[in-house]
Protein backbone atom coordinates (compact mmCIF):
# COMPACT_ATOMS: atom_id res chain seq x y z
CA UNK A 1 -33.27 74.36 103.08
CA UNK A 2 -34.15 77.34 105.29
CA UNK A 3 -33.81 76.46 109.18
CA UNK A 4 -36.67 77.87 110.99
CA UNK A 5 -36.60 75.88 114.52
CA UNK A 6 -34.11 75.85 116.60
CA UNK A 7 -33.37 72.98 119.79
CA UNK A 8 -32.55 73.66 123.35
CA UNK A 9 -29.25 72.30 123.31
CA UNK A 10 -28.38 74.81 119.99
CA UNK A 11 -29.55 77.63 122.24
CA UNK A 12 -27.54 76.33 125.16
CA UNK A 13 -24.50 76.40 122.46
CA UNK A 14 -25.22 80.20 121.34
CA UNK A 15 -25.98 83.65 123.14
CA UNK A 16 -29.13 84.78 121.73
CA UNK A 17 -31.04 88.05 122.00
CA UNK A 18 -34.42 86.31 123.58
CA UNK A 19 -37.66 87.47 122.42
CA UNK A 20 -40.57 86.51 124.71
CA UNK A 21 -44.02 86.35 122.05
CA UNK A 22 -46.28 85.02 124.84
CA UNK A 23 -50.32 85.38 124.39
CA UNK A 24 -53.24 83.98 124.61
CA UNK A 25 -55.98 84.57 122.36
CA UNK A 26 -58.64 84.11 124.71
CA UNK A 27 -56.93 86.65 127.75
CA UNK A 28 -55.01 89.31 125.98
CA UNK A 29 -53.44 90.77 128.97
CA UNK A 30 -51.93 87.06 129.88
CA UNK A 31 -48.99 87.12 127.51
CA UNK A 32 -47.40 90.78 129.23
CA UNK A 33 -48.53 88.72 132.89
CA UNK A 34 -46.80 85.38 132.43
CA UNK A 35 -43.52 87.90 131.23
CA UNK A 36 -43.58 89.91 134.44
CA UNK A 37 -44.23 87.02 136.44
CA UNK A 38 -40.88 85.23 134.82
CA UNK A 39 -38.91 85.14 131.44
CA UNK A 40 -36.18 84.33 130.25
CA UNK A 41 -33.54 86.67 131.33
CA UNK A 42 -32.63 89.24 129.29
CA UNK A 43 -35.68 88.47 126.95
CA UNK A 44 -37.64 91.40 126.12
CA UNK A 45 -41.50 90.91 125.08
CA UNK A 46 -43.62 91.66 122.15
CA UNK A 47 -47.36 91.17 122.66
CA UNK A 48 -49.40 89.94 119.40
CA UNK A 49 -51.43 92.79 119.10
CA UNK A 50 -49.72 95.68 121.12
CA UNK A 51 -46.65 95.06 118.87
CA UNK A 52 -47.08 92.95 116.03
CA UNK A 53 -50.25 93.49 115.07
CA UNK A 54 -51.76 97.20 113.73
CA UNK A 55 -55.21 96.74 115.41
CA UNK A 56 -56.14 99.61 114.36
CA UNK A 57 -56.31 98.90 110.50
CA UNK A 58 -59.47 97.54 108.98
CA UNK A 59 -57.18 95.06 107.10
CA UNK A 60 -58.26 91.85 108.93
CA UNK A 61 -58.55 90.91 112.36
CA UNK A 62 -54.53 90.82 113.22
CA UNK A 63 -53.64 93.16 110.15
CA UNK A 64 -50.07 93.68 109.32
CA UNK A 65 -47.84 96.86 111.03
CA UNK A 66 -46.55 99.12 109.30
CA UNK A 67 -42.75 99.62 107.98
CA UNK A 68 -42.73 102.98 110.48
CA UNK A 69 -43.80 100.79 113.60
CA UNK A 70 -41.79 97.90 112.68
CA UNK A 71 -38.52 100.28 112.39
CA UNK A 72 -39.09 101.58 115.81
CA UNK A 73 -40.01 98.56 117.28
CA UNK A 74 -36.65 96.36 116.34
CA UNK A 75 -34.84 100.17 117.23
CA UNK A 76 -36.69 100.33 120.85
CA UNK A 77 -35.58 96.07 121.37
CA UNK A 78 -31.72 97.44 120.37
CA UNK A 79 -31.91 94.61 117.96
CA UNK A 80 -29.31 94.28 115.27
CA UNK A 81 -29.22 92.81 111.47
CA UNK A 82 -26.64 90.36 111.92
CA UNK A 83 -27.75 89.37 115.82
CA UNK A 84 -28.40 85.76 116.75
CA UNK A 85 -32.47 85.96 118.15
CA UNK A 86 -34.36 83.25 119.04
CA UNK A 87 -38.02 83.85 119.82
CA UNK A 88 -40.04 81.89 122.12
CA UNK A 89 -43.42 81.51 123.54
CA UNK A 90 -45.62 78.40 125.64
CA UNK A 91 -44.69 75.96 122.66
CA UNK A 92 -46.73 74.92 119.44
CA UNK A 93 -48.76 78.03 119.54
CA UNK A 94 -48.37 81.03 116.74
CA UNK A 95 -46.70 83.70 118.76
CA UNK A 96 -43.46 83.17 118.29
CA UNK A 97 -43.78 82.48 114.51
CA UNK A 98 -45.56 85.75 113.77
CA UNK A 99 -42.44 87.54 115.10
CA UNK A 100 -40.19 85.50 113.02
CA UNK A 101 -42.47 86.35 109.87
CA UNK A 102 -42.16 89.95 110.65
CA UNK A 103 -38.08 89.99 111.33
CA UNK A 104 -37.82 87.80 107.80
CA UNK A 105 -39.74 90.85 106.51
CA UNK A 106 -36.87 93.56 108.14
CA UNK A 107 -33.84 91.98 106.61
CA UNK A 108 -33.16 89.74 109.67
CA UNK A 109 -30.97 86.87 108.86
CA UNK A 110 -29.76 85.08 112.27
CA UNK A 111 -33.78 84.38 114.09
CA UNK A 112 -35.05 81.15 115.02
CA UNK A 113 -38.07 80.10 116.72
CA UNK A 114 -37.69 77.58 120.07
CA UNK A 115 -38.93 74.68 119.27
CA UNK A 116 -39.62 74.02 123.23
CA UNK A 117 -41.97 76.36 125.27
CA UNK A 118 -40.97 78.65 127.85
CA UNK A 119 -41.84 76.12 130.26
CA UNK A 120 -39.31 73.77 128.73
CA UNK A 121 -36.70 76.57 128.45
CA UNK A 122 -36.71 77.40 131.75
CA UNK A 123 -35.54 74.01 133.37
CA UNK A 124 -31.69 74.96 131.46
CA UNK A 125 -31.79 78.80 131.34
CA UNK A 126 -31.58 81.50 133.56
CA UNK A 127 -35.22 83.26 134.26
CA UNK A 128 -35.98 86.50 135.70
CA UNK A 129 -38.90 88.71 136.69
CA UNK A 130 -36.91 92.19 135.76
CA UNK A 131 -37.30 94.00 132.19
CA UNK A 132 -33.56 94.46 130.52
CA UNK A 133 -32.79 98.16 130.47
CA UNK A 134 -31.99 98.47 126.73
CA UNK A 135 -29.84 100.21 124.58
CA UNK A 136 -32.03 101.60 121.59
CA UNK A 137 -30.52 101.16 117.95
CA UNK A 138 -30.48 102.93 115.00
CA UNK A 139 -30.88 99.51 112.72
CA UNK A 140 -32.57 100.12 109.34
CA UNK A 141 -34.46 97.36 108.00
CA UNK A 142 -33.39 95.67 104.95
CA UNK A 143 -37.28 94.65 103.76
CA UNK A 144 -37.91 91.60 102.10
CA UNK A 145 -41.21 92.64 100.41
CA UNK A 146 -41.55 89.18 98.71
CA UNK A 147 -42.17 87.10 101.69
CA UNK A 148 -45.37 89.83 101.75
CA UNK A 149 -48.50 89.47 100.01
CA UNK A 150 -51.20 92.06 99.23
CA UNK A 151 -54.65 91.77 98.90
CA UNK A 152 -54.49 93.08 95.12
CA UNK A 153 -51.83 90.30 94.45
CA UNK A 154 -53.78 88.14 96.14
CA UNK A 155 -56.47 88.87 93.47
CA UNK A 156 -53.92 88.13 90.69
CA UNK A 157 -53.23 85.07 92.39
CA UNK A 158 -56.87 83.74 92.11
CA UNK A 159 -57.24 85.21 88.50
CA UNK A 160 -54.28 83.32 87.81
CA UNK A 161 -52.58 86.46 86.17
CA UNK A 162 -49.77 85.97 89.25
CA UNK A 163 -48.08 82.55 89.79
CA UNK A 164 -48.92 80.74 93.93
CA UNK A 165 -50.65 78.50 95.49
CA UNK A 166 -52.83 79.69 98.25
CA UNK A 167 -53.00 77.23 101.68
CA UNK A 168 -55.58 78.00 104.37
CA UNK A 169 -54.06 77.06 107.31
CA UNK A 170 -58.03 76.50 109.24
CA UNK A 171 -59.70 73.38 110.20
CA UNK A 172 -61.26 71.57 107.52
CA UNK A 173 -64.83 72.57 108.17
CA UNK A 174 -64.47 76.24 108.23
CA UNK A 175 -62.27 75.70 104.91
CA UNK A 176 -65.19 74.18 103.72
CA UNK A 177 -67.74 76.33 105.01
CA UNK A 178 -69.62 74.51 107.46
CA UNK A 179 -69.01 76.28 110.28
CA UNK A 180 -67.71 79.72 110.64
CA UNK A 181 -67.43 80.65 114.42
CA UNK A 182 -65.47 84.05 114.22
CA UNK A 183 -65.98 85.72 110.41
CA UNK A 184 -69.82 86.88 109.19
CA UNK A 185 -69.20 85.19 105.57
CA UNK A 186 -68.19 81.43 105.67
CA UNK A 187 -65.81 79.83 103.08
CA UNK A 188 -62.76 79.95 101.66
CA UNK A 189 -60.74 82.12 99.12
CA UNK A 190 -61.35 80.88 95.92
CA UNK A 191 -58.45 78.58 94.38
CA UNK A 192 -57.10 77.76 98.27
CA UNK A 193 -56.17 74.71 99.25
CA UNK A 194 -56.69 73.35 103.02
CA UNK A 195 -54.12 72.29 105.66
CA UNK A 196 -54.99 72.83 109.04
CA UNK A 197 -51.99 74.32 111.09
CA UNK A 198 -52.73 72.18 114.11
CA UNK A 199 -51.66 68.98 111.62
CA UNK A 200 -47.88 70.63 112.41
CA UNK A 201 -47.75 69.82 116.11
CA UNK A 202 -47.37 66.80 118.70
CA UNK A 203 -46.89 66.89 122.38
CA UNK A 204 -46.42 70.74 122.77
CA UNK A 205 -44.25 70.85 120.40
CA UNK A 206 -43.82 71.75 116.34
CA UNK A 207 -43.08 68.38 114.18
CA UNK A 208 -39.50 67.92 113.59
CA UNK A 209 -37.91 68.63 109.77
CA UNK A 210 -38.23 65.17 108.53
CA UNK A 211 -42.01 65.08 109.96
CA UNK A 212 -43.35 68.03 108.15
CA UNK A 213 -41.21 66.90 105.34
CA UNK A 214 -43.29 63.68 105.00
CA UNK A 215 -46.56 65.80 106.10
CA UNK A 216 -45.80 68.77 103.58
CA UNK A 217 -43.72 68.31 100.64
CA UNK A 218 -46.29 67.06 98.28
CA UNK A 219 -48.86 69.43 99.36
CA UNK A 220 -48.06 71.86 96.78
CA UNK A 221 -45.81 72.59 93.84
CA UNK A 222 -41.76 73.68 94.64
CA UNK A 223 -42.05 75.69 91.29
CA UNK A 224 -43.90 78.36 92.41
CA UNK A 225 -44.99 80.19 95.38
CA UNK A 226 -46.78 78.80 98.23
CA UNK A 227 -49.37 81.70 100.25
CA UNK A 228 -50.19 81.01 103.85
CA UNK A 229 -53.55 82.68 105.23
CA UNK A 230 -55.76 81.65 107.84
CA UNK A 231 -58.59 83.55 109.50
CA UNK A 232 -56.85 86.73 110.62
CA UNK A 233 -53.27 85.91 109.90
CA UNK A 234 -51.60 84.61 112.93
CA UNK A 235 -52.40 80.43 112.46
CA UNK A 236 -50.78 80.97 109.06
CA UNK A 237 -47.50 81.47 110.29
CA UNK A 238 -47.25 78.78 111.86
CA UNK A 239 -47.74 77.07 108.61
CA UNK A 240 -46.01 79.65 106.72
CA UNK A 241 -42.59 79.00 108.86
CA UNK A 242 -43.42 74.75 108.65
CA UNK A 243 -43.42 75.01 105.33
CA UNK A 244 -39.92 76.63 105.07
CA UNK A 245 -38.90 74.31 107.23
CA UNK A 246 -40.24 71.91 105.14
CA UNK A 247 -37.91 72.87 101.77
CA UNK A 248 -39.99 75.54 100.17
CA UNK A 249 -38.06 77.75 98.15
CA UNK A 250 -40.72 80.62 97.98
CA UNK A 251 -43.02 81.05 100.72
CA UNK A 252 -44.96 84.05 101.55
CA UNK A 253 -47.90 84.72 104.06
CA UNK A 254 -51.30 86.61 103.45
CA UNK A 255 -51.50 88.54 106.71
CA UNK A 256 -55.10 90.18 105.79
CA UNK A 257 -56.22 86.67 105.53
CA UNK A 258 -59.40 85.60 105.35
CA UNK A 259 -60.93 88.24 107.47
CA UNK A 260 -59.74 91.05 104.98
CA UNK A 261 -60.46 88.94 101.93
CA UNK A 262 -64.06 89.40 103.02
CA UNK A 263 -64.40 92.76 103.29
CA UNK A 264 -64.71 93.03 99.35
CA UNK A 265 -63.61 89.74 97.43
CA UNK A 266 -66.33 86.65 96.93
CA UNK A 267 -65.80 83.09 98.37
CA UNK A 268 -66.22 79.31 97.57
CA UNK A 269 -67.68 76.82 100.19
C-alpha cells in the first residue's frame, strides 16, 4: 500500500529536502508572499502555475509541464532520485499534492506530502525568511509515464477500447451539470464517476489511511485503473494521491481535465 502522507513526528524523525507548494487560487502572488514572509528553513518554493503548471498550453486551465521544464526544475531545486522530500503547503488544499504527482512522474521514490499545514509545521521546525542558496544537479528523471494520462487515451478510456475508471474529483452539481461556474460547457466526461475531493478532508487536515479506506475502497474496481480529473487538474490530485493512499494499485491523473476535454470531446449532464 503506497504511503502518500506523512506525520509531523515522522518528519521530526527524518531530514527532508522541504518543498514549500503554497497558493491560493484566488491571489496568485500569495503563495511566493507567505514564502518570503516565512518557510520552513531550507524549503525552497514552487508556485502552482509559475512552476508546475505550463500556462501557456491550451491543454486545460493548469495543463501539464513539459519533460524539458520538469528536468530543469528538479536540476535548479538540486533535488536528487533517492532524496527524502516532503512537500508542504497551508494543509488540506491541492498544492502540495500536485508536486507530489509531478515527482511520481520523474522517477522520485522517497516524497511525501505533510499531512499538517505550514502553520502546524512551524510550532516544531525551524522557519526562516531567507531563500537556500542551492547547489544545482544534474539528476535525470526516471519518468513514470503510466501514472500519466492523455487526452487520446482518455478517449479509449470512454470507448472502452482502454481499461479505467474515470473519477471527477468536483462537487456533485457541476458533475452533474447544474451549475458550471468556471468552464463554458457544463457536464461531465462521459463514463466518469463523481467524488468530490473536499469529501477527503476534516479540520485542515487530509483523512487519515483507515478514513479514506472506509470512504474510498469500494468506490471503484482494484482490477483496473482508476483516472483522477477535475476541472483543470489540480483538485484531482488531491484525490489522485487519497486514493493511493487508499490501496489502489494503479492510479493515474488526467491533468487536461475537464477544461481540455472540452475543447473537442462531447459531455453527459
Amino acid at each position: 500500500m503506497a504511503k502518500v502522507f506523512i506525520e509531523l513526528a515522522e518528519i521530526l524523525e527524518n531530514n527532508p529536502r522541504f518543498i514549500d507548494a503554497r497558493f491560493d487560487i484566488s491571489d496568485k502572488n500569495a503563495g511566493r508572499l507567505m514564502y518570503n514572509q516565512e518557510h520552513i528553513d531550507g524549503a525552497i518554493y514552487w508556485d502552482l502555475e509559475g512552476d508546475l503548471s505550463d500556462m501557456f498550453s491550451q491543454n486545460g486551465r493548469h495543463p501539464m509541464i513539459s519533460k524539458e521544464k520538469m528536468t530543469s526544475l528538479v536540476q535548479q531545486a538540486g533535488l536528487n532520485l533517492n532524496d527524502f522530500i516532503v512537500i508542504y503547503d497551508q494543509g488540506a488544499v491541492p498544492f502540495a499534492l500536485r508536486a507530489y504527482f509531478l515527482l511520481e512522474w520523474a522517477g522520485f521514490k522517497n516524497i511525501y506530502v505533510s499531512r499538517s499545514g505550514f502553520e502546524e509545521l512551524k510550532t516544531k521546525l525551524l522557519v526562516s525568511k531567507i531563500e537556500p542558496v542551492i547547489t544545482h544537479s544534474t539528476t535525470i528523471p526516471q519518468w513514470n509515464n503510466s501514472r500519466l494520462l492523455t487526452i487520446d487515451e482518455v478517449r479509449q478510456v470512454v470507448a472502452n477500447e482502454k481499461d479505467g475508471q474515470l473519477i471527477d474529483a468536483r462537487s456533485n452539481v457541476r458533475y452533474r451539470g447544474e451549475n458550471e461556474p468556471i468552464d463554458p460547457i457544463a457536464g461531465h466526461i462521459p463514463t466518469a464517476i463523481n467524488f468530490d475531493w473536499e469529501q477527503l478532508k476534516k479540520d485542515g487536515k487530509f483523512l487519515g489511511q483507515k478514513e479514506l479506506q472506509e470512504k474510498l475502497s469500494n468506490l471503484a474496481p482494484n482490477d483496473k485503473p482508476v483516472i483522477a480529473y477535475c476541472g483543470s487538474g489540480v483538485t484531482a490530485a488531491p484525490l489522485y494521491g487519497c486514493l493511493k493512499e487508499a490501496g489502489y494499485e494503479d492510479v493515474q491523473l488526467y491533468v487536461g481535465s475537464y477544461s481540455d476535454w472540452i475543447r473537442e470531446n462531447a459531455v453527459e449532464t
